[in-house]
PDB file of N, CA and C in Angstrom:
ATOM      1  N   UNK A   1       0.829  -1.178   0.000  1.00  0.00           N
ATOM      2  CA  UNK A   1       0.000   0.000   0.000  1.00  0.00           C
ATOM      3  C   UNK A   1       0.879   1.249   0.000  1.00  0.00           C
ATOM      4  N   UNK A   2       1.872   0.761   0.821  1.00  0.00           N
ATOM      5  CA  UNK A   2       2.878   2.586   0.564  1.00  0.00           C
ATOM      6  C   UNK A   2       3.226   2.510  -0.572  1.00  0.00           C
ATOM      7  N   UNK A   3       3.849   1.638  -1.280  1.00  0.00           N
ATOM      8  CA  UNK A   3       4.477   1.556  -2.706  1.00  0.00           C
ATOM      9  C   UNK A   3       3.665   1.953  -3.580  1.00  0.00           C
ATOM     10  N   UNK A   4       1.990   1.930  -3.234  1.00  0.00           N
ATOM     11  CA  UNK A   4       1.318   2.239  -4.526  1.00  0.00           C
ATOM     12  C   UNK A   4       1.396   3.835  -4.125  1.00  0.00           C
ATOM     13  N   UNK A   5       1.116   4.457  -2.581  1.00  0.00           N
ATOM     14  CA  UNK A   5       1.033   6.172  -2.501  1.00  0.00           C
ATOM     15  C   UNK A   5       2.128   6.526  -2.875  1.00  0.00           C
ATOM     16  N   UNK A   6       3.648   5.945  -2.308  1.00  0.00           N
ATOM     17  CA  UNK A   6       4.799   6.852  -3.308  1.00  0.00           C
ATOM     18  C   UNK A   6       4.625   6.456  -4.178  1.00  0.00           C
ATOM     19  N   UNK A   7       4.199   5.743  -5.110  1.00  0.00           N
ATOM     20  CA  UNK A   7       4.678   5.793  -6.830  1.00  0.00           C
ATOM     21  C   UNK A   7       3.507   6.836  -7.312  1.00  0.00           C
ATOM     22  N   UNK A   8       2.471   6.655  -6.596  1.00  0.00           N
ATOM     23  CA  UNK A   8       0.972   7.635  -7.152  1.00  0.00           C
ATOM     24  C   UNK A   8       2.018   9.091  -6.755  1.00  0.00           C
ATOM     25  N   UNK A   9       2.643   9.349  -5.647  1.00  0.00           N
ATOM     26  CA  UNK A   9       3.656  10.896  -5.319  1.00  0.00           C
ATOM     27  C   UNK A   9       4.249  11.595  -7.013  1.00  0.00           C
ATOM     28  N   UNK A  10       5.018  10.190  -7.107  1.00  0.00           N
ATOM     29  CA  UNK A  10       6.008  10.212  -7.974  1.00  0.00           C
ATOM     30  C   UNK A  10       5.428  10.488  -9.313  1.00  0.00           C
ATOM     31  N   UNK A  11       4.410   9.767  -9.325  1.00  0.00           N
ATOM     32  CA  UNK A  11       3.352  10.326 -10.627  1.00  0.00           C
ATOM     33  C   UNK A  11       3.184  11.184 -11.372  1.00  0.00           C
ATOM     34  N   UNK A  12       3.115  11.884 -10.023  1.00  0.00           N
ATOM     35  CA  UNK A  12       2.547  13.655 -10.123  1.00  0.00           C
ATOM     36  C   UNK A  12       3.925  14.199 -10.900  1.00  0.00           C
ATOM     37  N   UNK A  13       4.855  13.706 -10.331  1.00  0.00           N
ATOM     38  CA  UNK A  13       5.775  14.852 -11.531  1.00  0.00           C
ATOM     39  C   UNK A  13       5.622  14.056 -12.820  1.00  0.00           C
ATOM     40  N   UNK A  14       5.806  13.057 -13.277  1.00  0.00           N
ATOM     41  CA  UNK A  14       5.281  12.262 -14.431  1.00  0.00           C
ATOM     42  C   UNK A  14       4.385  12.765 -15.270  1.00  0.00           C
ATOM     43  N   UNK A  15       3.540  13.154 -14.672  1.00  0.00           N
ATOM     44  CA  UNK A  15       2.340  13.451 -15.726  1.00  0.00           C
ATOM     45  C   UNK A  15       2.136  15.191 -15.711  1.00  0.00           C
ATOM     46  N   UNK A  16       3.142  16.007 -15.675  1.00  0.00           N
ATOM     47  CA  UNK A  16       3.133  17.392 -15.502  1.00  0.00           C
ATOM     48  C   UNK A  16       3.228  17.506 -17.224  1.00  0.00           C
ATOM     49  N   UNK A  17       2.070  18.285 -17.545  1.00  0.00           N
ATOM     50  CA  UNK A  17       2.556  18.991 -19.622  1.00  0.00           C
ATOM     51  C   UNK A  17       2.270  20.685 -19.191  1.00  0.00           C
ATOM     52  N   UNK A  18       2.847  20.880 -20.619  1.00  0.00           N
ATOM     53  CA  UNK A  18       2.067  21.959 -20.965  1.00  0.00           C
ATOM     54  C   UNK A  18       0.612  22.399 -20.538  1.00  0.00           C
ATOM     55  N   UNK A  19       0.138  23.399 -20.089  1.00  0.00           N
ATOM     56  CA  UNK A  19      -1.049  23.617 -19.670  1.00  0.00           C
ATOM     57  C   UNK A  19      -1.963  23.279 -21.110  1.00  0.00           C
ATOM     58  N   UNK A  20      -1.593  23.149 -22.104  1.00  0.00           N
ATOM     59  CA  UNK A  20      -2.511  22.925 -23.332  1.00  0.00           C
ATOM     60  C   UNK A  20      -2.675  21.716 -23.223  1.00  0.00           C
ATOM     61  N   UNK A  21      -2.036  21.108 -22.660  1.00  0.00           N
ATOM     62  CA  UNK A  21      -1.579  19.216 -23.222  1.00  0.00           C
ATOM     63  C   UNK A  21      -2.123  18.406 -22.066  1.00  0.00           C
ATOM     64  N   UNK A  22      -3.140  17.726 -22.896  1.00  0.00           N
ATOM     65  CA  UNK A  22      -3.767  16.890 -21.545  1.00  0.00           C
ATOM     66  C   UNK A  22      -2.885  15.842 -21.128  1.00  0.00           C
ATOM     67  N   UNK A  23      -3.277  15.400 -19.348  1.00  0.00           N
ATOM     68  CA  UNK A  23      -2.476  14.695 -19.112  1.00  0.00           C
ATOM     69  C   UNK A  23      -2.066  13.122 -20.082  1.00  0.00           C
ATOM     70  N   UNK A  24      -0.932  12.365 -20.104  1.00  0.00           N
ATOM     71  CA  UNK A  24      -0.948  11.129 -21.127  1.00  0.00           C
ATOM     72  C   UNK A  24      -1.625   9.910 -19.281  1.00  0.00           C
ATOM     73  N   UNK A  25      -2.868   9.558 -19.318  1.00  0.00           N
ATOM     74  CA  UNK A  25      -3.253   8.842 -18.977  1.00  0.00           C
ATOM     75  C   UNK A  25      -3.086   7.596 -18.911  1.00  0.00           C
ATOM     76  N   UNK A  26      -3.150   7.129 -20.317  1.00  0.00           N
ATOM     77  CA  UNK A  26      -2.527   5.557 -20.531  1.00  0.00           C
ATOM     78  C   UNK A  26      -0.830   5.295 -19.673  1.00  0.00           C
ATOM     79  N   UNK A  27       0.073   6.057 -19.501  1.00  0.00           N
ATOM     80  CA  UNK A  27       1.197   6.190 -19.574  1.00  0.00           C
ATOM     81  C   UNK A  27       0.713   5.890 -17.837  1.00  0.00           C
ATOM     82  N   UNK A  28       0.215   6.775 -17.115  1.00  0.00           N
ATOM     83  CA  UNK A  28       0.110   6.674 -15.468  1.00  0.00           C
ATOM     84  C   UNK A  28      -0.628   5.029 -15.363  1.00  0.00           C
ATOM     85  N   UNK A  29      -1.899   4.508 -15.874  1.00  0.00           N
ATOM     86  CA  UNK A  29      -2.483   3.573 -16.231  1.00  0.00           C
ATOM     87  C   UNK A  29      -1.596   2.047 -15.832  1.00  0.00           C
ATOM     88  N   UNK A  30      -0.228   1.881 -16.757  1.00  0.00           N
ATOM     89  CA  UNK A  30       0.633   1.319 -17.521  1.00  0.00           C
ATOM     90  C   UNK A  30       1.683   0.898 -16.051  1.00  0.00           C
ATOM     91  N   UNK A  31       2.362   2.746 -15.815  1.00  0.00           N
ATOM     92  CA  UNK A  31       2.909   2.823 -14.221  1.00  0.00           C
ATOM     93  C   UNK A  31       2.515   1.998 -12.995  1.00  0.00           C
ATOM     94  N   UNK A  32       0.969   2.289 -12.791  1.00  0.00           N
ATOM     95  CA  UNK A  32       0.358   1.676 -11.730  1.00  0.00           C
ATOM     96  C   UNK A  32      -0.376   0.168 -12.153  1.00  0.00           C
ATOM     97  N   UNK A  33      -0.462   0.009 -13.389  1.00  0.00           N
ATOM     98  CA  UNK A  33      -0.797  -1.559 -13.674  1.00  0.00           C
ATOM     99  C   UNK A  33      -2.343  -1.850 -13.304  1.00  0.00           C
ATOM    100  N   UNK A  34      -2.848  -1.003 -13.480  1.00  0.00           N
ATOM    101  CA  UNK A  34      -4.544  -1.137 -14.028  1.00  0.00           C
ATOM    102  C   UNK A  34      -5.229   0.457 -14.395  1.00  0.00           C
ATOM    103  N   UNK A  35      -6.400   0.216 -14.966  1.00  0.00           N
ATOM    104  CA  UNK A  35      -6.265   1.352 -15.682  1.00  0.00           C
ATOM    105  C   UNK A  35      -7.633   2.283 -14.359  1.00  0.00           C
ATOM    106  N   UNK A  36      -7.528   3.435 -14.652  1.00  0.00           N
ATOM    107  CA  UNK A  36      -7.877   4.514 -14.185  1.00  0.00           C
ATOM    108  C   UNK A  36      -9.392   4.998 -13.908  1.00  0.00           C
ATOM    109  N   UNK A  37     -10.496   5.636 -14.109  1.00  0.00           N
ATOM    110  CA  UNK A  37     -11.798   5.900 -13.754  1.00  0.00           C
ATOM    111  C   UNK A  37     -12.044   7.130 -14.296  1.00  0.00           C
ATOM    112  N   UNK A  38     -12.462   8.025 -14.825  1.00  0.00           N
ATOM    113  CA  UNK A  38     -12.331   9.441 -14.910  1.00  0.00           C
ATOM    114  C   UNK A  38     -13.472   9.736 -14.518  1.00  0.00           C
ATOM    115  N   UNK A  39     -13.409  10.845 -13.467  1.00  0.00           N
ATOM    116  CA  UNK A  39     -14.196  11.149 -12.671  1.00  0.00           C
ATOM    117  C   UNK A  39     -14.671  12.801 -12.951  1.00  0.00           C
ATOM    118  N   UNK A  40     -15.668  13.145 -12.336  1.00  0.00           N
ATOM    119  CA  UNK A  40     -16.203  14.698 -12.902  1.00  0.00           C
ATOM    120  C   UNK A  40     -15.178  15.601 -12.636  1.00  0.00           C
ATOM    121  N   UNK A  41     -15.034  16.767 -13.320  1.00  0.00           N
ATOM    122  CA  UNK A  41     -13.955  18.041 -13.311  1.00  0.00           C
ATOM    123  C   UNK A  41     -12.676  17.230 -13.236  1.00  0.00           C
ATOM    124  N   UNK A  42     -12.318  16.424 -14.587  1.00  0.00           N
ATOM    125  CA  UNK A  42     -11.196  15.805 -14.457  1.00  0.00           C
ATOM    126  C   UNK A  42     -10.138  15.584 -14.410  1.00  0.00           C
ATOM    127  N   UNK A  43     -11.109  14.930 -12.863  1.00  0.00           N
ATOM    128  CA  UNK A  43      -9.747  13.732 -12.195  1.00  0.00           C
ATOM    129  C   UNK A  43     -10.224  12.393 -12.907  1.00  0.00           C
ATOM    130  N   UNK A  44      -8.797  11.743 -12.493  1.00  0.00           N
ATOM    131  CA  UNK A  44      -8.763  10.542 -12.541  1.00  0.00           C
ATOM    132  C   UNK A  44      -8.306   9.808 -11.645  1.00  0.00           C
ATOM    133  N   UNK A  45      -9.054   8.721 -11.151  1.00  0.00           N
ATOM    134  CA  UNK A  45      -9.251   7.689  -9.822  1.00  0.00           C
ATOM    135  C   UNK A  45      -8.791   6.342  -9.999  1.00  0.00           C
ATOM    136  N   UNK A  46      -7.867   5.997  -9.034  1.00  0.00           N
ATOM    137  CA  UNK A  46      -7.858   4.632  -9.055  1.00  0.00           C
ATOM    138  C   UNK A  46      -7.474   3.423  -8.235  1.00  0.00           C
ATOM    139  N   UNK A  47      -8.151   2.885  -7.948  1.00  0.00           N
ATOM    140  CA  UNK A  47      -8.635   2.026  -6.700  1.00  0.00           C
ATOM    141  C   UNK A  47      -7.448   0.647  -6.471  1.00  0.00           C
ATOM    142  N   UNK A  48      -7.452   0.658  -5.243  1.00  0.00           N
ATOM    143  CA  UNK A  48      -6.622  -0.346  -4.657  1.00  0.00           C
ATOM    144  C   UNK A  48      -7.312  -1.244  -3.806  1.00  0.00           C
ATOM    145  N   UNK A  49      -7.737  -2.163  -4.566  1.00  0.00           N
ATOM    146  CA  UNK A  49      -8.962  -3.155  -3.281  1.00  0.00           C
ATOM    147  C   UNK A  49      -8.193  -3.821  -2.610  1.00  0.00           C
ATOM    148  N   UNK A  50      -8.240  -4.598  -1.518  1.00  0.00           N
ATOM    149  CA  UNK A  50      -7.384  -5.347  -0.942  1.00  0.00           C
ATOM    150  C   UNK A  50      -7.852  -6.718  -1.144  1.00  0.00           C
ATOM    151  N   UNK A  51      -6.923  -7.927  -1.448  1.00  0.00           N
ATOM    152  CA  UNK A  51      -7.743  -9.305  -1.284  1.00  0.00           C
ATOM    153  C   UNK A  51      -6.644  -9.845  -0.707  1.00  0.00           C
ATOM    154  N   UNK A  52      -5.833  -9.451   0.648  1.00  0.00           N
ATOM    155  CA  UNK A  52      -5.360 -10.439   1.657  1.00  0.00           C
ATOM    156  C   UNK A  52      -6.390 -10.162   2.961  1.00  0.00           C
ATOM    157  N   UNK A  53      -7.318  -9.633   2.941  1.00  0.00           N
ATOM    158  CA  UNK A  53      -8.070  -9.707   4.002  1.00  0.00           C
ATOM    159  C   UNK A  53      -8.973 -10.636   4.345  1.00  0.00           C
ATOM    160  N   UNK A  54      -9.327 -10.948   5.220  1.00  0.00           N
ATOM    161  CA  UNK A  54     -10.436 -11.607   5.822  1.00  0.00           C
ATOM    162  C   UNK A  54     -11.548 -10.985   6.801  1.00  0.00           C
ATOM    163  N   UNK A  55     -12.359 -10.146   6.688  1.00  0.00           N
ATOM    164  CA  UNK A  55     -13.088  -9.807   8.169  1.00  0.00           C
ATOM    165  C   UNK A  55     -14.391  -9.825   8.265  1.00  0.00           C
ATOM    166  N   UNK A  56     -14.823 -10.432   9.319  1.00  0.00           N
ATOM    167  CA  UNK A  56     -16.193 -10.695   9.698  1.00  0.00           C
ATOM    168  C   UNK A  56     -16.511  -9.856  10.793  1.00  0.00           C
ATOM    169  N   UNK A  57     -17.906  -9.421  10.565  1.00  0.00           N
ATOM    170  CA  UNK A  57     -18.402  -8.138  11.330  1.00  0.00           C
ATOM    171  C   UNK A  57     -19.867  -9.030  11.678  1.00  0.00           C
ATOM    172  N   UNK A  58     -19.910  -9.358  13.393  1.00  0.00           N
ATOM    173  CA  UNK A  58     -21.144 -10.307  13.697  1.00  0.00           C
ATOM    174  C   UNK A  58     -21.999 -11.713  13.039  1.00  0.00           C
ATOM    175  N   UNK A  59     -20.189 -11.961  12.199  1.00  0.00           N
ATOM    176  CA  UNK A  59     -20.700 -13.580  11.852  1.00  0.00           C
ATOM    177  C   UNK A  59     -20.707 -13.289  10.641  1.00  0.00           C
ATOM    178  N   UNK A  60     -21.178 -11.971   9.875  1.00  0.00           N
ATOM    179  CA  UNK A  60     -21.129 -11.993   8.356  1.00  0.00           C
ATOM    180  C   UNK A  60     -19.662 -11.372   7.400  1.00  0.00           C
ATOM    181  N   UNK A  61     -19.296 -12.072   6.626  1.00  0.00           N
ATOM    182  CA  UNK A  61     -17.796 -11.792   6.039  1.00  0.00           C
ATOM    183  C   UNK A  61     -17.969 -10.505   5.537  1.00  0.00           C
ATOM    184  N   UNK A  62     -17.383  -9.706   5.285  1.00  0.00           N
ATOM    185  CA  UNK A  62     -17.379  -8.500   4.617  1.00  0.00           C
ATOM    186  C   UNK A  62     -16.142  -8.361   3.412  1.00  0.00           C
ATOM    187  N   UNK A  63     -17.039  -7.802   2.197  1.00  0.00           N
ATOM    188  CA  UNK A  63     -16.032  -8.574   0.859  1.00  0.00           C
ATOM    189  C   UNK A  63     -14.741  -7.271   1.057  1.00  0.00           C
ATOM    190  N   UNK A  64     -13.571  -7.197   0.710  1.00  0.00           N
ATOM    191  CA  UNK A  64     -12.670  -5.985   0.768  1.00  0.00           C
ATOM    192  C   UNK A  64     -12.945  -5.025  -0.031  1.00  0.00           C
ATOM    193  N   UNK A  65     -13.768  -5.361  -1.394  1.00  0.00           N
ATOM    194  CA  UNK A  65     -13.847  -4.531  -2.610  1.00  0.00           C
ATOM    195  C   UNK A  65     -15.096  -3.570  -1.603  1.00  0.00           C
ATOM    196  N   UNK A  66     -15.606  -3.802  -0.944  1.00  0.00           N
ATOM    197  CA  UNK A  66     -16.888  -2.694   0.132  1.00  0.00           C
ATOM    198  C   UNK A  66     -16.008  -1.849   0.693  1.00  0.00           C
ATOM    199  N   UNK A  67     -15.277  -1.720   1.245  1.00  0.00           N
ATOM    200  CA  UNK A  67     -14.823  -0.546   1.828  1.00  0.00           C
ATOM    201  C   UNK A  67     -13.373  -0.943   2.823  1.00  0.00           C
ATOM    202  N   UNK A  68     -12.650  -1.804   2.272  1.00  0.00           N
ATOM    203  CA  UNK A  68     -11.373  -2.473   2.882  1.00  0.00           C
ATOM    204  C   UNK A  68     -10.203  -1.945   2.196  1.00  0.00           C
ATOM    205  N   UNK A  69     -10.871  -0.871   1.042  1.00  0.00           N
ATOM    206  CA  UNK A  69      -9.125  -0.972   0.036  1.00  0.00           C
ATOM    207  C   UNK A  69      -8.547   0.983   0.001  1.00  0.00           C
ATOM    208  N   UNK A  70      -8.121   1.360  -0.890  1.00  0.00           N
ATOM    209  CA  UNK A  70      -7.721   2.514  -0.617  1.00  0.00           C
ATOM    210  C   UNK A  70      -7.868   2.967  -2.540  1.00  0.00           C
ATOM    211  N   UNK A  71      -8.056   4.284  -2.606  1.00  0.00           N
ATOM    212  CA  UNK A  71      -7.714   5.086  -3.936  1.00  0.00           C
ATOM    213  C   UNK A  71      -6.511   6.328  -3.866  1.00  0.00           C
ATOM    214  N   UNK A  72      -6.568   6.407  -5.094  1.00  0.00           N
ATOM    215  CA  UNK A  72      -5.081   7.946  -5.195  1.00  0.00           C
ATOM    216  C   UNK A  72      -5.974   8.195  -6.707  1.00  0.00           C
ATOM    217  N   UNK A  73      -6.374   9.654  -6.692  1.00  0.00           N
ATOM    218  CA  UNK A  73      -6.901  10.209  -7.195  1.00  0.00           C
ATOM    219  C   UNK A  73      -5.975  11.422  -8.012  1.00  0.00           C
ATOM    220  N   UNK A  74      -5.793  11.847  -9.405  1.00  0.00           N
ATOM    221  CA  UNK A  74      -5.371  12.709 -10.191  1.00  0.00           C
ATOM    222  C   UNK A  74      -5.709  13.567 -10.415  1.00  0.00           C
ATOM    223  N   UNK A  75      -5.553  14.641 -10.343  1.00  0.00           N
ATOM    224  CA  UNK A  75      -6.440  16.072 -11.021  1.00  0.00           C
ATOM    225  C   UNK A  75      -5.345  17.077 -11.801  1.00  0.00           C
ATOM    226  N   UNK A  76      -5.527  17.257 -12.684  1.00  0.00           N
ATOM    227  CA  UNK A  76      -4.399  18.485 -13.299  1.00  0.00           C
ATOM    228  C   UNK A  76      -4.571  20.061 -12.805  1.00  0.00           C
ATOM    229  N   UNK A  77      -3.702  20.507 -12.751  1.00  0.00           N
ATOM    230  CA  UNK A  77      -3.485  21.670 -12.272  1.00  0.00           C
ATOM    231  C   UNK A  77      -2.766  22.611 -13.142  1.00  0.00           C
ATOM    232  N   UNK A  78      -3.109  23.223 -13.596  1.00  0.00           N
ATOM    233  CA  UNK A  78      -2.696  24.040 -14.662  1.00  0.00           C
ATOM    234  C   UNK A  78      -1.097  23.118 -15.608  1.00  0.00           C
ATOM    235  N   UNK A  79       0.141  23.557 -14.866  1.00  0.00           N
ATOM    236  CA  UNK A  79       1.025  22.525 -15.923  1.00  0.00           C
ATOM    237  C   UNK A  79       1.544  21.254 -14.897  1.00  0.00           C
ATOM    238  N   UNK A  80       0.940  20.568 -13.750  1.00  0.00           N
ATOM    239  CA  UNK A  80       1.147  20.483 -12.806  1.00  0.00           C
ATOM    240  C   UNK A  80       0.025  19.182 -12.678  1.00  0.00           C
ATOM    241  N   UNK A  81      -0.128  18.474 -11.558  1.00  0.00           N
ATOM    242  CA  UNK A  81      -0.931  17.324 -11.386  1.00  0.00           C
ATOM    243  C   UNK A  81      -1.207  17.445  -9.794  1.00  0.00           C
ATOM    244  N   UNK A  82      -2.172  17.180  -9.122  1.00  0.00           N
ATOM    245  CA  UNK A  82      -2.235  17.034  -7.654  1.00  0.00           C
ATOM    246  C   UNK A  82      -2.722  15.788  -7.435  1.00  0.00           C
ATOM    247  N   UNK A  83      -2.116  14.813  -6.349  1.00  0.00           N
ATOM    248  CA  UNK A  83      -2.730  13.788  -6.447  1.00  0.00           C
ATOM    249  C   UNK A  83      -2.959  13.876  -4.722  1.00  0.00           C
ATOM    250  N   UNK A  84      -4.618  12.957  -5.043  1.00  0.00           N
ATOM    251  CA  UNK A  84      -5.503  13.320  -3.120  1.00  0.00           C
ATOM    252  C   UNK A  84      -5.231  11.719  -2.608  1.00  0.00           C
TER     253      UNK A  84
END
């Protein structure tokens, strides 16, 4: 999980253009090894589910893809990228 937030850090200078030049998406996609979500006023999202978990909450399993995993989210910033 840290390896995916520093490399999502590291990203951000990666995907810095020209303010004309949209970000190259496929290229971050490729980096992180699945592809991305594009989300409104775009960003782009992308999810880290976990499947070494196991947890049961009062007897019933709870799947990881519900709310066990983590995202790092993209947004461009003029020539610049912010990632949340």
């Amino acid at each position: 999980m840290l390896k995916a937030i520093l490399l999502a850090g590291v990203l951000t200078l990666g995907i810095t253009a020209p303010a004309s030049a949209a970000p190259d998406w496929p290229a971050v996609d490729r980096a992180l090894g699945r592809p991305g979500t594009e989300q409104a006023g775009g960003v782009h999202r992308y999810g880290f589910p976990r499947s070494d978990l196991k947890v049961t909450l009062d007897g019933v399993a709870i799947k990881p893809a519900l709310a066990l995993g983590s995202w790092a989210a993209f947004q461009p910033m003029g020539d610049e990228a912010m990632v949340m």
